[in-house]
Protein backbone atom coordinates (compact mmCIF):
# COMPACT_ATOMS: atom_id res chain seq x y z
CA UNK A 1 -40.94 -66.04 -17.47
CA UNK A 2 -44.27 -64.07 -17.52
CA UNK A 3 -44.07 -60.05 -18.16
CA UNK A 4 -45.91 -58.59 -15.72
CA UNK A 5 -49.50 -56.75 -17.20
CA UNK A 6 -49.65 -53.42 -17.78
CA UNK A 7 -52.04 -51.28 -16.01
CA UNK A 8 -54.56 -49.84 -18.18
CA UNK A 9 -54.04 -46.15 -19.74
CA UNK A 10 -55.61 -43.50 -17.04
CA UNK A 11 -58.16 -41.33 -18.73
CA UNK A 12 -59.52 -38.85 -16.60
CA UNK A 13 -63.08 -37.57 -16.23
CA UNK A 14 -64.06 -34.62 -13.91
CA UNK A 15 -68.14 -35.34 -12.90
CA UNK A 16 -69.41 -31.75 -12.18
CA UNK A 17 -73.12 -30.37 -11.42
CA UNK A 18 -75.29 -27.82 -10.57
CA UNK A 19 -78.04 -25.40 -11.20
CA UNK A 20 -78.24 -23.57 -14.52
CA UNK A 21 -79.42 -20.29 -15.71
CA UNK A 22 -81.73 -21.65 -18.20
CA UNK A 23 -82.79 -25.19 -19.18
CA UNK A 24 -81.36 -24.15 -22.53
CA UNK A 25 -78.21 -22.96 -21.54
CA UNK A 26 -74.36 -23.94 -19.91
CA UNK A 27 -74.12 -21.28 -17.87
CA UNK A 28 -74.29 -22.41 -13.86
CA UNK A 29 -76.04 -19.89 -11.88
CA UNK A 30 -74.23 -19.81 -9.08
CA UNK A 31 -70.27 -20.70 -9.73
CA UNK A 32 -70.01 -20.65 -5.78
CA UNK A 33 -72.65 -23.50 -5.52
CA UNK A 34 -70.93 -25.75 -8.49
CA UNK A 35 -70.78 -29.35 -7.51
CA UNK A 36 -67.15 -30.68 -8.12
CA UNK A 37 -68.29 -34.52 -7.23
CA UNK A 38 -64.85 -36.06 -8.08
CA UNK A 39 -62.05 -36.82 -10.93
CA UNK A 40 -62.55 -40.94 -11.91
CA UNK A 41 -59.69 -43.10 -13.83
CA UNK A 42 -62.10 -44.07 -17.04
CA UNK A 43 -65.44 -42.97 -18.48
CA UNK A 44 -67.28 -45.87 -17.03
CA UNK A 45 -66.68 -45.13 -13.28
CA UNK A 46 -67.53 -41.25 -14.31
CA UNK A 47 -70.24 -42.39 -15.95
CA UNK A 48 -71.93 -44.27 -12.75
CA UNK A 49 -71.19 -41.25 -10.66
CA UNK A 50 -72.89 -38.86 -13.00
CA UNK A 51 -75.81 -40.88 -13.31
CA UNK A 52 -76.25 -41.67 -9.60
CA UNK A 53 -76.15 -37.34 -9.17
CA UNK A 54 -78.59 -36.78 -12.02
CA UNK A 55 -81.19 -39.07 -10.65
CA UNK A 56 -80.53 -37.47 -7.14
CA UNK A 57 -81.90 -34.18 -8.90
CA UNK A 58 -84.52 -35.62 -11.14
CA UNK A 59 -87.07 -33.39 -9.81
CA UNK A 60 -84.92 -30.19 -10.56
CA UNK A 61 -85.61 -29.01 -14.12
CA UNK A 62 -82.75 -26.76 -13.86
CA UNK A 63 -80.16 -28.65 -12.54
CA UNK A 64 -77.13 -30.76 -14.72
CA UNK A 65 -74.63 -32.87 -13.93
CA UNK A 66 -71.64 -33.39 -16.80
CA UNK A 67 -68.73 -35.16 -17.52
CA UNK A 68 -65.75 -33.71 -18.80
CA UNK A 69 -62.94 -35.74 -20.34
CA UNK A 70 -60.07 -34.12 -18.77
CA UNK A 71 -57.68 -36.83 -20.86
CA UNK A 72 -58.55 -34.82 -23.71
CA UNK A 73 -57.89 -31.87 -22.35
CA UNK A 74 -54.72 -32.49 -21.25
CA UNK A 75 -53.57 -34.80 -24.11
CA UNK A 76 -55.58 -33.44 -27.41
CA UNK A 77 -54.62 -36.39 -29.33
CA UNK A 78 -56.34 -39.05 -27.19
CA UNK A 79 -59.08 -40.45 -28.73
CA UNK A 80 -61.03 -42.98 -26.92
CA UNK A 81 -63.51 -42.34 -24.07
């Protein structure tokens, strides 16, 4: 008899954006204007998502798009990505 497979480990990721005060800086200019693109199961889908919004804003110095490992957040003593 075959076990069934377990479904990999959800680790979330929060992709998030917008313009910042300085180029320098983490500090979003505008909180009201943030960019909350979407919470993704693994780092990789995140990962595509951020980099599909970063090139969207290329030609703004001052905007950033980041992803935050909410798994980690959550459960300090995960480790992986």
């Amino acid at each position: 008899m075959k076990t069934p497979k377990q479904a990999p480990k959800q680790l979330l990721h929060l992709v998030i954006g917008g313009e910042l005060e300085s180029i320098e800086g983490l500090t979003f200019k505008d909180l009201s204007k943030v960019d909350l693109v979407g919470v993704y199961p693994n780092y990789a889908e995140a990962a595509a998502v951020w980099k599909s919004k970063a090139q969207q804003t290329v030609d703004s110095a001052q905007t950033r798009y980041f992803v935050v490992h909410l798994h980690r957040l959550l459960d300090p003593e995960t480790d992986t990505e």
